[in-house]
Structure formats: C-alpha cells, structure tokens
PDB file of N, CA and C in Angstrom:
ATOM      1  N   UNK A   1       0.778  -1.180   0.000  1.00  0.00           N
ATOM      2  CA  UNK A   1       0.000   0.000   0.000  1.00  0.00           C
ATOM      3  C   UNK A   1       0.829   1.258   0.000  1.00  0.00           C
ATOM      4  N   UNK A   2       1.700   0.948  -0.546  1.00  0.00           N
ATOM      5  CA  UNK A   2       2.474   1.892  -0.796  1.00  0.00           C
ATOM      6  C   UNK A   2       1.993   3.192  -1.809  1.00  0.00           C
ATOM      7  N   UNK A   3       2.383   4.357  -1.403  1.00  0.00           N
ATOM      8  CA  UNK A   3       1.870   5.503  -2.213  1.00  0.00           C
ATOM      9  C   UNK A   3       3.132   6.430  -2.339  1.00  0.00           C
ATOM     10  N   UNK A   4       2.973   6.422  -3.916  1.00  0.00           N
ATOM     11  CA  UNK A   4       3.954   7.272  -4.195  1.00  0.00           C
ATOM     12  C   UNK A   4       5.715   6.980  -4.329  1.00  0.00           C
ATOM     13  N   UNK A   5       6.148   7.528  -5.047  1.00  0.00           N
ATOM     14  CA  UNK A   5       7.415   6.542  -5.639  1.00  0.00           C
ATOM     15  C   UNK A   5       8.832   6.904  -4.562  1.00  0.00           C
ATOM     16  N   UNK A   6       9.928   5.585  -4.714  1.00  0.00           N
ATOM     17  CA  UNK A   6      10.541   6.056  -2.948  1.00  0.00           C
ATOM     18  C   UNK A   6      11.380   7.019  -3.646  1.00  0.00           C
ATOM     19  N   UNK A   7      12.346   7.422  -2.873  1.00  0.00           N
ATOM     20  CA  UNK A   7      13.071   8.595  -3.174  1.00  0.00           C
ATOM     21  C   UNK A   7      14.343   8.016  -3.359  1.00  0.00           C
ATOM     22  N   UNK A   8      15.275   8.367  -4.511  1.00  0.00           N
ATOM     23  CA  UNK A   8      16.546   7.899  -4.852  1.00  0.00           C
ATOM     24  C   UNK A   8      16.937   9.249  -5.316  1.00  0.00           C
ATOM     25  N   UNK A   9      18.678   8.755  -4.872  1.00  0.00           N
ATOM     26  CA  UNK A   9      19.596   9.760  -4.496  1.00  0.00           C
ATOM     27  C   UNK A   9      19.983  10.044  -6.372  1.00  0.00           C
ATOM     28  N   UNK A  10      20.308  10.974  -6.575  1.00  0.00           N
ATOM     29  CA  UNK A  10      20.372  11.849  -8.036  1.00  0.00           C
ATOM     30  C   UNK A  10      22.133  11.284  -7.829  1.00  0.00           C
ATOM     31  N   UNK A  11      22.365  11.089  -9.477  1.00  0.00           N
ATOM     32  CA  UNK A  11      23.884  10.644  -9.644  1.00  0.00           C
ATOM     33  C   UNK A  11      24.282  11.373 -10.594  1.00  0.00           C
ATOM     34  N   UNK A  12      25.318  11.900 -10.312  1.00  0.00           N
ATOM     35  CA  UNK A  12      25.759  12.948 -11.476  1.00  0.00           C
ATOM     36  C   UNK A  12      25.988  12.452 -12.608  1.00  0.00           C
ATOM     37  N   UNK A  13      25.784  13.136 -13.820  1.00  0.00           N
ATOM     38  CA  UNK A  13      25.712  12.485 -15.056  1.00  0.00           C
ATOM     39  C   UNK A  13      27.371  11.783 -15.341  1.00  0.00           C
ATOM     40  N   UNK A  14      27.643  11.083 -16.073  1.00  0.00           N
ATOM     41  CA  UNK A  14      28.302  10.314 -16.252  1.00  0.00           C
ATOM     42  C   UNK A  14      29.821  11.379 -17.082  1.00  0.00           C
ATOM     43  N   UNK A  15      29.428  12.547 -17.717  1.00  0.00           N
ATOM     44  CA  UNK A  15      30.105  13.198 -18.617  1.00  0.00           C
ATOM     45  C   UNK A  15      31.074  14.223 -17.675  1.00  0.00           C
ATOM     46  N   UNK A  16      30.489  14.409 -16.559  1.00  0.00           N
ATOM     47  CA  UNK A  16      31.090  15.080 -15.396  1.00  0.00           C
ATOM     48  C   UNK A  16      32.586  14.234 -15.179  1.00  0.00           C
ATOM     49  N   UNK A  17      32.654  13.017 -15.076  1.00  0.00           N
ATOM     50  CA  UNK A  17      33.524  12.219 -14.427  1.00  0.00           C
ATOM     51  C   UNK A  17      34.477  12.390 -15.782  1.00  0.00           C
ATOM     52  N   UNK A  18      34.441  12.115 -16.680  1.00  0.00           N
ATOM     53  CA  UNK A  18      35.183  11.679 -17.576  1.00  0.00           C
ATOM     54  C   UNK A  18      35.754  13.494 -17.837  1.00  0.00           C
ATOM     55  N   UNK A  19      35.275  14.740 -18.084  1.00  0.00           N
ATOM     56  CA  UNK A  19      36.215  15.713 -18.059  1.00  0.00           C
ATOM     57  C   UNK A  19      37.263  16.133 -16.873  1.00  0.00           C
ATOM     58  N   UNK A  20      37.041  15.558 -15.392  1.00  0.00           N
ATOM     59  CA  UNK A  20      37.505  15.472 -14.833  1.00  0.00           C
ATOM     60  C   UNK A  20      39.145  14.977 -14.799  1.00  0.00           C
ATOM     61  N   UNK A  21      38.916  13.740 -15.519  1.00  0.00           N
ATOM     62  CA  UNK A  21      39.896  12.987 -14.826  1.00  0.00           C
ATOM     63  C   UNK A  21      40.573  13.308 -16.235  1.00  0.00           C
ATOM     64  N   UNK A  22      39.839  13.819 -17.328  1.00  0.00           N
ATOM     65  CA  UNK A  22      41.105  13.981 -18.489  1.00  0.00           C
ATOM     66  C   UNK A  22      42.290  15.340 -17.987  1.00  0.00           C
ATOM     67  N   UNK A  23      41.779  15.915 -17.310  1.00  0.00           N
ATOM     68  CA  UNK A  23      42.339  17.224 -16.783  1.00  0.00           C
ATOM     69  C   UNK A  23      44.155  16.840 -16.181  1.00  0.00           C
ATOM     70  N   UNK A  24      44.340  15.819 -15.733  1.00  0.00           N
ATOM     71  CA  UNK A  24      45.560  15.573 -15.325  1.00  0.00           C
ATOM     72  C   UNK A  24      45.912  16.385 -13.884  1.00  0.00           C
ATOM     73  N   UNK A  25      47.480  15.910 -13.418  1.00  0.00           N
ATOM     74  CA  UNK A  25      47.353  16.475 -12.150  1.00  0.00           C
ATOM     75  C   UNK A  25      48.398  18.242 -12.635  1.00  0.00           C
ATOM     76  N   UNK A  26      48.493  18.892 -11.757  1.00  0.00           N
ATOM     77  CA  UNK A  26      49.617  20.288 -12.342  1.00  0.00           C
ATOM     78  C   UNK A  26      50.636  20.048 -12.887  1.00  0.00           C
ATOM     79  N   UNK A  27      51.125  18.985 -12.096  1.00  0.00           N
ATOM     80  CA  UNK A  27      52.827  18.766 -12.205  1.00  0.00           C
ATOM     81  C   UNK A  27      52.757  17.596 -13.003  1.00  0.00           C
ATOM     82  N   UNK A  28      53.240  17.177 -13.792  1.00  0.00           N
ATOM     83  CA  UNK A  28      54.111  15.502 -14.252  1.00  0.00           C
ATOM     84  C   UNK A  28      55.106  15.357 -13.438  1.00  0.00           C
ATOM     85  N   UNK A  29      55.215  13.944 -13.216  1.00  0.00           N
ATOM     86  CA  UNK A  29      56.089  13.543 -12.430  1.00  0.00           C
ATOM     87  C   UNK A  29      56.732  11.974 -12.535  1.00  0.00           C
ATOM     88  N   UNK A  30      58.162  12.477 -13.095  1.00  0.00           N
ATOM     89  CA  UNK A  30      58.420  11.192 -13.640  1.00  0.00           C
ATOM     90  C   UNK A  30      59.437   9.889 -12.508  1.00  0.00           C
ATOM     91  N   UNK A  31      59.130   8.770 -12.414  1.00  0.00           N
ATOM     92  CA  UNK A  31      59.428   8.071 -11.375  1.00  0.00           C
ATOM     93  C   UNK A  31      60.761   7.781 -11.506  1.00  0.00           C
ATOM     94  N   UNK A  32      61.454   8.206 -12.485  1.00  0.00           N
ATOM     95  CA  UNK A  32      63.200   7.587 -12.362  1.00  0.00           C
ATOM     96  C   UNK A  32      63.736   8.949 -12.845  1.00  0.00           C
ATOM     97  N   UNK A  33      63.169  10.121 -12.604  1.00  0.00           N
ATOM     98  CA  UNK A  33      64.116  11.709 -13.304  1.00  0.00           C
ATOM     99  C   UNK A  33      64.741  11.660 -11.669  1.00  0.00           C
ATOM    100  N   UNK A  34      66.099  11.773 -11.933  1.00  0.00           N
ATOM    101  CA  UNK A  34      67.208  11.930 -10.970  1.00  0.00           C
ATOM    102  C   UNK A  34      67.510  13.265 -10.356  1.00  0.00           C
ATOM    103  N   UNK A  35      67.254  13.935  -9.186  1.00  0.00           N
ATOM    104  CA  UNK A  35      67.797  14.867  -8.614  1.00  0.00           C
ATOM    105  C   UNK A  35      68.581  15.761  -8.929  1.00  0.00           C
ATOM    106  N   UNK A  36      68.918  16.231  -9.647  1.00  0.00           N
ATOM    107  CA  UNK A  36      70.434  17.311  -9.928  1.00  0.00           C
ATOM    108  C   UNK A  36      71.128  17.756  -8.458  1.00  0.00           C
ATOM    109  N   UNK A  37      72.533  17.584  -8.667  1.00  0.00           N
ATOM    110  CA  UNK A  37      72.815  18.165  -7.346  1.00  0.00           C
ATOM    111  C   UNK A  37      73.446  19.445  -7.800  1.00  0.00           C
ATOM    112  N   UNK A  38      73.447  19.732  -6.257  1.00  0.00           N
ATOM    113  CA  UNK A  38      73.547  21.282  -6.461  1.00  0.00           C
ATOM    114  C   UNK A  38      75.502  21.450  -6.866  1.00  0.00           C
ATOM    115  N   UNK A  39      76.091  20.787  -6.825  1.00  0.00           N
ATOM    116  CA  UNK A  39      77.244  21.147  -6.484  1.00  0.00           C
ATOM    117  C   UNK A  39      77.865  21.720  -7.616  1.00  0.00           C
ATOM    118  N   UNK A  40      77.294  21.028  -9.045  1.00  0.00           N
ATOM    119  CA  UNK A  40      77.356  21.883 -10.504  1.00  0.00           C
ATOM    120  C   UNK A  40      77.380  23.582  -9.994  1.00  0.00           C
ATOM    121  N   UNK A  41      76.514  23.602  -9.895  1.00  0.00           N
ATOM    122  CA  UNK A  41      75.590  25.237  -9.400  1.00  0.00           C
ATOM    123  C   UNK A  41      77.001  26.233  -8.674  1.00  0.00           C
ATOM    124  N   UNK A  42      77.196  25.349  -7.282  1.00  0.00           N
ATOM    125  CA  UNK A  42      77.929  26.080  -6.615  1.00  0.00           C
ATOM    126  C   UNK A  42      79.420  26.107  -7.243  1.00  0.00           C
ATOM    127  N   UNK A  43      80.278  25.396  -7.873  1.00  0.00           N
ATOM    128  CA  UNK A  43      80.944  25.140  -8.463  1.00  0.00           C
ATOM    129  C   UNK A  43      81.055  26.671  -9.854  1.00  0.00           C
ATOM    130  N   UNK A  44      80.257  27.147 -10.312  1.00  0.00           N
ATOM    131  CA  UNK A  44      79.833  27.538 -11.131  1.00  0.00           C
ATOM    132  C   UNK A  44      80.004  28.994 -10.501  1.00  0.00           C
ATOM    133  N   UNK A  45      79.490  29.124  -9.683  1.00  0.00           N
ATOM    134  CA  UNK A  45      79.427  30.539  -8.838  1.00  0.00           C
ATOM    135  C   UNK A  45      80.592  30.625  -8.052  1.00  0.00           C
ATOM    136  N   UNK A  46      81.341  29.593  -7.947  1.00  0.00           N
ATOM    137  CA  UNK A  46      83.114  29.930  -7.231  1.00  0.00           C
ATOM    138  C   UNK A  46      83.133  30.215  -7.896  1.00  0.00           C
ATOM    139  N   UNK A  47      83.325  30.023  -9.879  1.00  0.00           N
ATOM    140  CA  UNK A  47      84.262  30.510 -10.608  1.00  0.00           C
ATOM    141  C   UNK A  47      83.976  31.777 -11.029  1.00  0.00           C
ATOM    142  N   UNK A  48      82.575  32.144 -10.563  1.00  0.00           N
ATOM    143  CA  UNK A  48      82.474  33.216 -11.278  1.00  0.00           C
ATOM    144  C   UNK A  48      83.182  34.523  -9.985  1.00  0.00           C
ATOM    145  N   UNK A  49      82.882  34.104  -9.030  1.00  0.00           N
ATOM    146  CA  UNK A  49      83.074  35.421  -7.656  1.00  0.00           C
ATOM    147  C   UNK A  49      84.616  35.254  -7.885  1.00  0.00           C
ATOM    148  N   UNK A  50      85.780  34.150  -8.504  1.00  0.00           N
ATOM    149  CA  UNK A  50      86.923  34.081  -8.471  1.00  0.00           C
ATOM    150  C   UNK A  50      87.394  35.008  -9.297  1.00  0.00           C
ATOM    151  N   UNK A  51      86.774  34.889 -10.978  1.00  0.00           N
ATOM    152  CA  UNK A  51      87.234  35.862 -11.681  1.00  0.00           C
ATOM    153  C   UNK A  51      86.713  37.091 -11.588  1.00  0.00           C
ATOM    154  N   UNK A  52      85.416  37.551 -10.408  1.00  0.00           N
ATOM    155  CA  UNK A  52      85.336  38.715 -10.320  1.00  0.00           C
ATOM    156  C   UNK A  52      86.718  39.567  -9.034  1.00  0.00           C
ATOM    157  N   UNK A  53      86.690  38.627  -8.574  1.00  0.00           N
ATOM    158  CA  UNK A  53      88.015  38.838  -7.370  1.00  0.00           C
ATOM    159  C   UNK A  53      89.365  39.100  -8.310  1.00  0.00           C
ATOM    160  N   UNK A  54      89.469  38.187  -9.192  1.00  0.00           N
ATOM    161  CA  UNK A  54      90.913  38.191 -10.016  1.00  0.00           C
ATOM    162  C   UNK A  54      90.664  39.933 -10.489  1.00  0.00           C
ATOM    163  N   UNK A  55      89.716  40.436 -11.253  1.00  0.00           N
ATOM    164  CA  UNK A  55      89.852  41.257 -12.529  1.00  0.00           C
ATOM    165  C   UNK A  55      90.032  42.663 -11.235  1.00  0.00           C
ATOM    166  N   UNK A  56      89.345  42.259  -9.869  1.00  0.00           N
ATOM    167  CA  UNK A  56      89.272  43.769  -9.246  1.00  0.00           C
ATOM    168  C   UNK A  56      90.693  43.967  -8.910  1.00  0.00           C
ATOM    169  N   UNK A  57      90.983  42.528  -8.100  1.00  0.00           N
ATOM    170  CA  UNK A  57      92.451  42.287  -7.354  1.00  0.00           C
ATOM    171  C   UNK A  57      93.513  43.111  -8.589  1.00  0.00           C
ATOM    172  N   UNK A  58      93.480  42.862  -9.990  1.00  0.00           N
ATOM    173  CA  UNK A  58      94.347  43.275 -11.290  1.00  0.00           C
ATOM    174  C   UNK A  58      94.424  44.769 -11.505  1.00  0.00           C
ATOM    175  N   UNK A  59      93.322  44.928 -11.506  1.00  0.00           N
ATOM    176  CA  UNK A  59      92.555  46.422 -11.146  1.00  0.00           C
ATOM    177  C   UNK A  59      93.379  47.381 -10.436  1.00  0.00           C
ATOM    178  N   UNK A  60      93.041  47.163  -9.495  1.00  0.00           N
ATOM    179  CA  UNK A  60      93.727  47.778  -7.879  1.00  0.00           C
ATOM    180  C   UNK A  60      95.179  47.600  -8.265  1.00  0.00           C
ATOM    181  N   UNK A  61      95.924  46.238  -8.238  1.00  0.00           N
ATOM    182  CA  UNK A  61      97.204  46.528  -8.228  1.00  0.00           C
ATOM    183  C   UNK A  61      97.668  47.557  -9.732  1.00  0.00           C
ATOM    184  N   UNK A  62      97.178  47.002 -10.262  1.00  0.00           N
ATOM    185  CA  UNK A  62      97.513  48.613 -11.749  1.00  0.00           C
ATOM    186  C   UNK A  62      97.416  50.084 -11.508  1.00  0.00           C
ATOM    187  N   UNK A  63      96.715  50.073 -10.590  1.00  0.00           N
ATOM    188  CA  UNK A  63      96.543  51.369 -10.397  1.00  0.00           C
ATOM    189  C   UNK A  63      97.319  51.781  -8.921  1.00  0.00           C
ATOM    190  N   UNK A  64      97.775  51.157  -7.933  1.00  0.00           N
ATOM    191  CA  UNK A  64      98.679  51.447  -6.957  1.00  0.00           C
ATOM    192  C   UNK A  64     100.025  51.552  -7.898  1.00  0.00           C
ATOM    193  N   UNK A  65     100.275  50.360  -8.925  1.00  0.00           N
ATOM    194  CA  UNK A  65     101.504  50.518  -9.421  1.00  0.00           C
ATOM    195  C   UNK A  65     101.734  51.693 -10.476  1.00  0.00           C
ATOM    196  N   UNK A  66     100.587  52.140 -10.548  1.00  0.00           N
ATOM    197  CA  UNK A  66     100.639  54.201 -11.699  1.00  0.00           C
ATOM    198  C   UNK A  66     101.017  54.456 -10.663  1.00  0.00           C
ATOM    199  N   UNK A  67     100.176  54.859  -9.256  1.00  0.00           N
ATOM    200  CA  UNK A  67     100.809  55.579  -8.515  1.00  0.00           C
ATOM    201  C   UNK A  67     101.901  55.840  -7.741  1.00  0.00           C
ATOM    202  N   UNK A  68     102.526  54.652  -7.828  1.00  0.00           N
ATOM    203  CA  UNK A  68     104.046  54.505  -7.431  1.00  0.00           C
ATOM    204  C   UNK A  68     104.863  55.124  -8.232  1.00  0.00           C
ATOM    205  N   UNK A  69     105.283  54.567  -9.193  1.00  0.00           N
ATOM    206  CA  UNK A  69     105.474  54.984 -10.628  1.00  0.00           C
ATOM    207  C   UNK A  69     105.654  56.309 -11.211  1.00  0.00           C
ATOM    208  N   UNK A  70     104.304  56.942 -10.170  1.00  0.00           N
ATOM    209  CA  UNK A  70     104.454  58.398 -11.184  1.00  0.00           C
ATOM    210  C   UNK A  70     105.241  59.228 -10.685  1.00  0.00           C
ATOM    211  N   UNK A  71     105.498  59.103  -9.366  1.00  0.00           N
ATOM    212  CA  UNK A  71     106.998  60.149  -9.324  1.00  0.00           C
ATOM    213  C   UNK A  71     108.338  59.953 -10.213  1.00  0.00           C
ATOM    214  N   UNK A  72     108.336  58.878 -10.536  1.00  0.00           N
ATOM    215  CA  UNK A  72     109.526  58.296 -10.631  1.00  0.00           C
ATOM    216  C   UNK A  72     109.930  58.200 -12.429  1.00  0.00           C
ATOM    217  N   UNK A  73     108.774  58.855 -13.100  1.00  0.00           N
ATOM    218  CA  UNK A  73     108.816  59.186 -14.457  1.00  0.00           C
ATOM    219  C   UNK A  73     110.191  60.090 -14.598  1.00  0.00           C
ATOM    220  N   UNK A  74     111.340  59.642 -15.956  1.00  0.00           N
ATOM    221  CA  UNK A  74     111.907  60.674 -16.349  1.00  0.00           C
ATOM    222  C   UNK A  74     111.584  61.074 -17.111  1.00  0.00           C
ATOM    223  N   UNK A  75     111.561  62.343 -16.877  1.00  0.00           N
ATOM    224  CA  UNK A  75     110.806  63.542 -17.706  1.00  0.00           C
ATOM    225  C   UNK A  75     112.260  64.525 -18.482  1.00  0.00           C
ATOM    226  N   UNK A  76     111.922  65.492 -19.378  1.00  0.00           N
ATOM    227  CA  UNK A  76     113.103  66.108 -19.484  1.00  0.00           C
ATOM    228  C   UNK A  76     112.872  67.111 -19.188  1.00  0.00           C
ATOM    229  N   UNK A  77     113.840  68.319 -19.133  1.00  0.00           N
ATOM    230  CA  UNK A  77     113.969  69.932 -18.568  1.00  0.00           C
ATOM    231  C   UNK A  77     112.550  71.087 -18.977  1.00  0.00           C
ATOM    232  N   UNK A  78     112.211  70.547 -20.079  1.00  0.00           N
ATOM    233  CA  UNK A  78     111.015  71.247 -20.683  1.00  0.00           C
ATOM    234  C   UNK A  78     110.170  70.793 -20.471  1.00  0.00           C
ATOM    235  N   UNK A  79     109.793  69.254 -19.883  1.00  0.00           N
ATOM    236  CA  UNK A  79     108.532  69.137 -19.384  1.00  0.00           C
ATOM    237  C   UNK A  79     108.163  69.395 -17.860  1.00  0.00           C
ATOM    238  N   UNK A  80     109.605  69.374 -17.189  1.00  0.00           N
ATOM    239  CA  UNK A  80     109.644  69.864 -15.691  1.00  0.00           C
ATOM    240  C   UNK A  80     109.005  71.671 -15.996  1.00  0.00           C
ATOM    241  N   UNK A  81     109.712  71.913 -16.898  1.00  0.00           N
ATOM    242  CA  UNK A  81     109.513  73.331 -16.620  1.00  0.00           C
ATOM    243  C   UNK A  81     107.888  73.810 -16.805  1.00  0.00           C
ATOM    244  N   UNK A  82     107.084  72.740 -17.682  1.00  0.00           N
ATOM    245  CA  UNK A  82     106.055  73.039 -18.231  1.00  0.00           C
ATOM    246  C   UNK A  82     104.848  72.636 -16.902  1.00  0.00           C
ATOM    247  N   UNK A  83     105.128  71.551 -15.710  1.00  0.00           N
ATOM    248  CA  UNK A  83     104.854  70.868 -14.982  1.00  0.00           C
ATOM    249  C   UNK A  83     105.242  72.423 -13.748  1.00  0.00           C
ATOM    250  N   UNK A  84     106.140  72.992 -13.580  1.00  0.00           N
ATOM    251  CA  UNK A  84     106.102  73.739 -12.360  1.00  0.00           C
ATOM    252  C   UNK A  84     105.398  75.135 -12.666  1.00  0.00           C
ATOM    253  N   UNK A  85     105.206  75.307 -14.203  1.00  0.00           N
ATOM    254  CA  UNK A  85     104.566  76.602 -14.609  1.00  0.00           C
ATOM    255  C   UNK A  85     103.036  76.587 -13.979  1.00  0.00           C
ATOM    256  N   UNK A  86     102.324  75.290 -14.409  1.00  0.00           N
ATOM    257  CA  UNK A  86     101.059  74.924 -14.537  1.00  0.00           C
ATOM    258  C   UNK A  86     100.766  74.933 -12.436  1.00  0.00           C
ATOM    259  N   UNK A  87     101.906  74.285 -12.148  1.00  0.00           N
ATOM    260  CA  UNK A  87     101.725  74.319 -10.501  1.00  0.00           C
ATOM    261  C   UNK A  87     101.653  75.871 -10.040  1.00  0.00           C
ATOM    262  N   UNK A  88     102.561  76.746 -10.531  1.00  0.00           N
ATOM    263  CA  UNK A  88     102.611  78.047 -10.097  1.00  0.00           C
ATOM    264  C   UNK A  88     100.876  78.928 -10.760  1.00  0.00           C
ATOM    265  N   UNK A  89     100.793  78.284 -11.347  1.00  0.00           N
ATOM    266  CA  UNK A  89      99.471  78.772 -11.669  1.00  0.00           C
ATOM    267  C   UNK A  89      98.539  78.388 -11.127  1.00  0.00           C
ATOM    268  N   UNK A  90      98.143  77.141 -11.024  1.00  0.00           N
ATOM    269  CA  UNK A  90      97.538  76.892  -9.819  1.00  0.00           C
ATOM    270  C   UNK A  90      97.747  77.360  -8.507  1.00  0.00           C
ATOM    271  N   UNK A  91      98.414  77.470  -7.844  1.00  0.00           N
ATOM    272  CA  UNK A  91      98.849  78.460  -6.637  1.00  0.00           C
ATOM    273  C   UNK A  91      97.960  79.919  -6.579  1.00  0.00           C
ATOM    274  N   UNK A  92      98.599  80.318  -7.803  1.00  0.00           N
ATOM    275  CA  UNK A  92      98.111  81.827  -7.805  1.00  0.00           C
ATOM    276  C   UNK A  92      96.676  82.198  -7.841  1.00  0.00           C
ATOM    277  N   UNK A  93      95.957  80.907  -8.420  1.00  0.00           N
ATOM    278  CA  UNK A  93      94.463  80.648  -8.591  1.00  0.00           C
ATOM    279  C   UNK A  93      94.117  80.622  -7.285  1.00  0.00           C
ATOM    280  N   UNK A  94      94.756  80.078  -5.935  1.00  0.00           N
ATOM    281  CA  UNK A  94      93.688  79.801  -5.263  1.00  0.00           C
ATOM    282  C   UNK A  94      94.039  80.829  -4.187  1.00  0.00           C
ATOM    283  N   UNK A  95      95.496  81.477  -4.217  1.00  0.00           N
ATOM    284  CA  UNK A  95      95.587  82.989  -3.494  1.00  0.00           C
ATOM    285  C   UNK A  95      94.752  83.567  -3.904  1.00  0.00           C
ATOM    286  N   UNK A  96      93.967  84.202  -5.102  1.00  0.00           N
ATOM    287  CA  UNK A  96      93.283  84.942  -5.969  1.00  0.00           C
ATOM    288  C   UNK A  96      91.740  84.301  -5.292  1.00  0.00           C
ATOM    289  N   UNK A  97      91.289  82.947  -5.165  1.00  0.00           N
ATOM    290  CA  UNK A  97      89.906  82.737  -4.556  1.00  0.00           C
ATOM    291  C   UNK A  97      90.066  82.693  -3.332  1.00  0.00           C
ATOM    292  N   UNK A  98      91.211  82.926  -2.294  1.00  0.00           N
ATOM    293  CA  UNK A  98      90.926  83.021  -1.068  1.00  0.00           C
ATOM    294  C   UNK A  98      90.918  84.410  -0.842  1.00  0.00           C
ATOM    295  N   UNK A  99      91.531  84.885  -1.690  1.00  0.00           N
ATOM    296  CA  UNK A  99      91.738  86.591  -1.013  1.00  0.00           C
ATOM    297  C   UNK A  99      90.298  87.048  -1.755  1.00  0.00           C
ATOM    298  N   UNK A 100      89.601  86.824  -2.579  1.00  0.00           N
ATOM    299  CA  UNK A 100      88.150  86.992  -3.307  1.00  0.00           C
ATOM    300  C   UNK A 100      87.620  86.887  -2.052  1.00  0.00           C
ATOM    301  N   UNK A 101      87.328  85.127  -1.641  1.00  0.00           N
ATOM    302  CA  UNK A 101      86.393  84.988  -0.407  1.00  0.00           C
ATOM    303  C   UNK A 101      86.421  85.760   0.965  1.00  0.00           C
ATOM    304  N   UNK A 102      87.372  86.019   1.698  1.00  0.00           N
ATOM    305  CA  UNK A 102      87.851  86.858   2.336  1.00  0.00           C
ATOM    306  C   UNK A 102      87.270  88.187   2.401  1.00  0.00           C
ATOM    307  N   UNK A 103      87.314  89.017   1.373  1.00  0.00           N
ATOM    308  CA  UNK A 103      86.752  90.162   1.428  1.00  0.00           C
ATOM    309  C   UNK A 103      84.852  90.439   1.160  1.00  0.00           C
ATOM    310  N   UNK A 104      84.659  89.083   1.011  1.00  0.00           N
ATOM    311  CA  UNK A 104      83.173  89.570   0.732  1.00  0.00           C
ATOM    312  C   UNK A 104      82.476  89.681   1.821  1.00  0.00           C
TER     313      UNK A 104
END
C-alpha cells in the first residue's frame, strides 16, 4: 500500500567524471628523473666570484703601481719646466679665490 514513488539519491551524469579525470594532475612527475645536485651550481658561482676577485684584485694593483710609478717618471727639462709653470698657476688661482672669499 504503498503511495507514491521512494526517493533515490540523483547521480551525477556520467560526462562530469570523464572531463575530470582527463584534466591531469599540475605537475608531471616522472618516477626515475634523478635529482640534480647542487654542487654543478655552486661550483659555477666559485668561478664566477673568483674571476670577479681576479679582474678587481688586477685592477687595484695597476693602479697602486701608476701611482708609485708616477713620481719616478723621467721627464726632461722642458717638461719639468712646463709641470712647475702649470703648478705656479695653480697656486696663484687659489691665493686669488681666497683673497676673493675673504673680502666679501
């Protein structure tokens, strides 16, 4: 004496499942791809911080060794003379802007 039809649970259509699972997961992931180690990497970055160390280290000493050096240029009588003119002029330049500043 039953009345009325029983109640069954709704199943999602069948087309749902199948776009699902074609979707795949984010990543692939393969079961024998081997680790890389890092030591390539670091290996790679000694050599590079080495030759940045070499080219500054080369650097620096080239330029302490101008400055050693540059007294020690022989020069001849006319370029001394041309070298103490340019100094005496400079001199006189900056008597001339101190005695300027001074009076203002």
């Amino acid at each position: 004496m039953a009345q009325g039809k029983l109640k069954v649970k709704s199943k999602p259509p069948v087309n749902n499942k199948k776009a699902a699972n074609n979707k795949g997961s984010a990543f692939s992931k393969r079961k024998n791809a081997p680790i890389q180690s890092k030591k390539h990497k670091i290996k790679e970055d000694a050599k590079l911080k080495l030759a940045v160390s070499r080219t500054v280290n080369e650097k620096n000493e080239a330029d302490i060794r101008k400055l050693v050096y540059e007294g020690q240029k022989n020069m001849s009588q006319a370029q001394e003379a041309v070298i103490k003119h340019h100094q005496r002029q400079g001199e006189d330049a900056q008597q001339a802007g101190s005695s300027a500043s001074s009076s203002k």
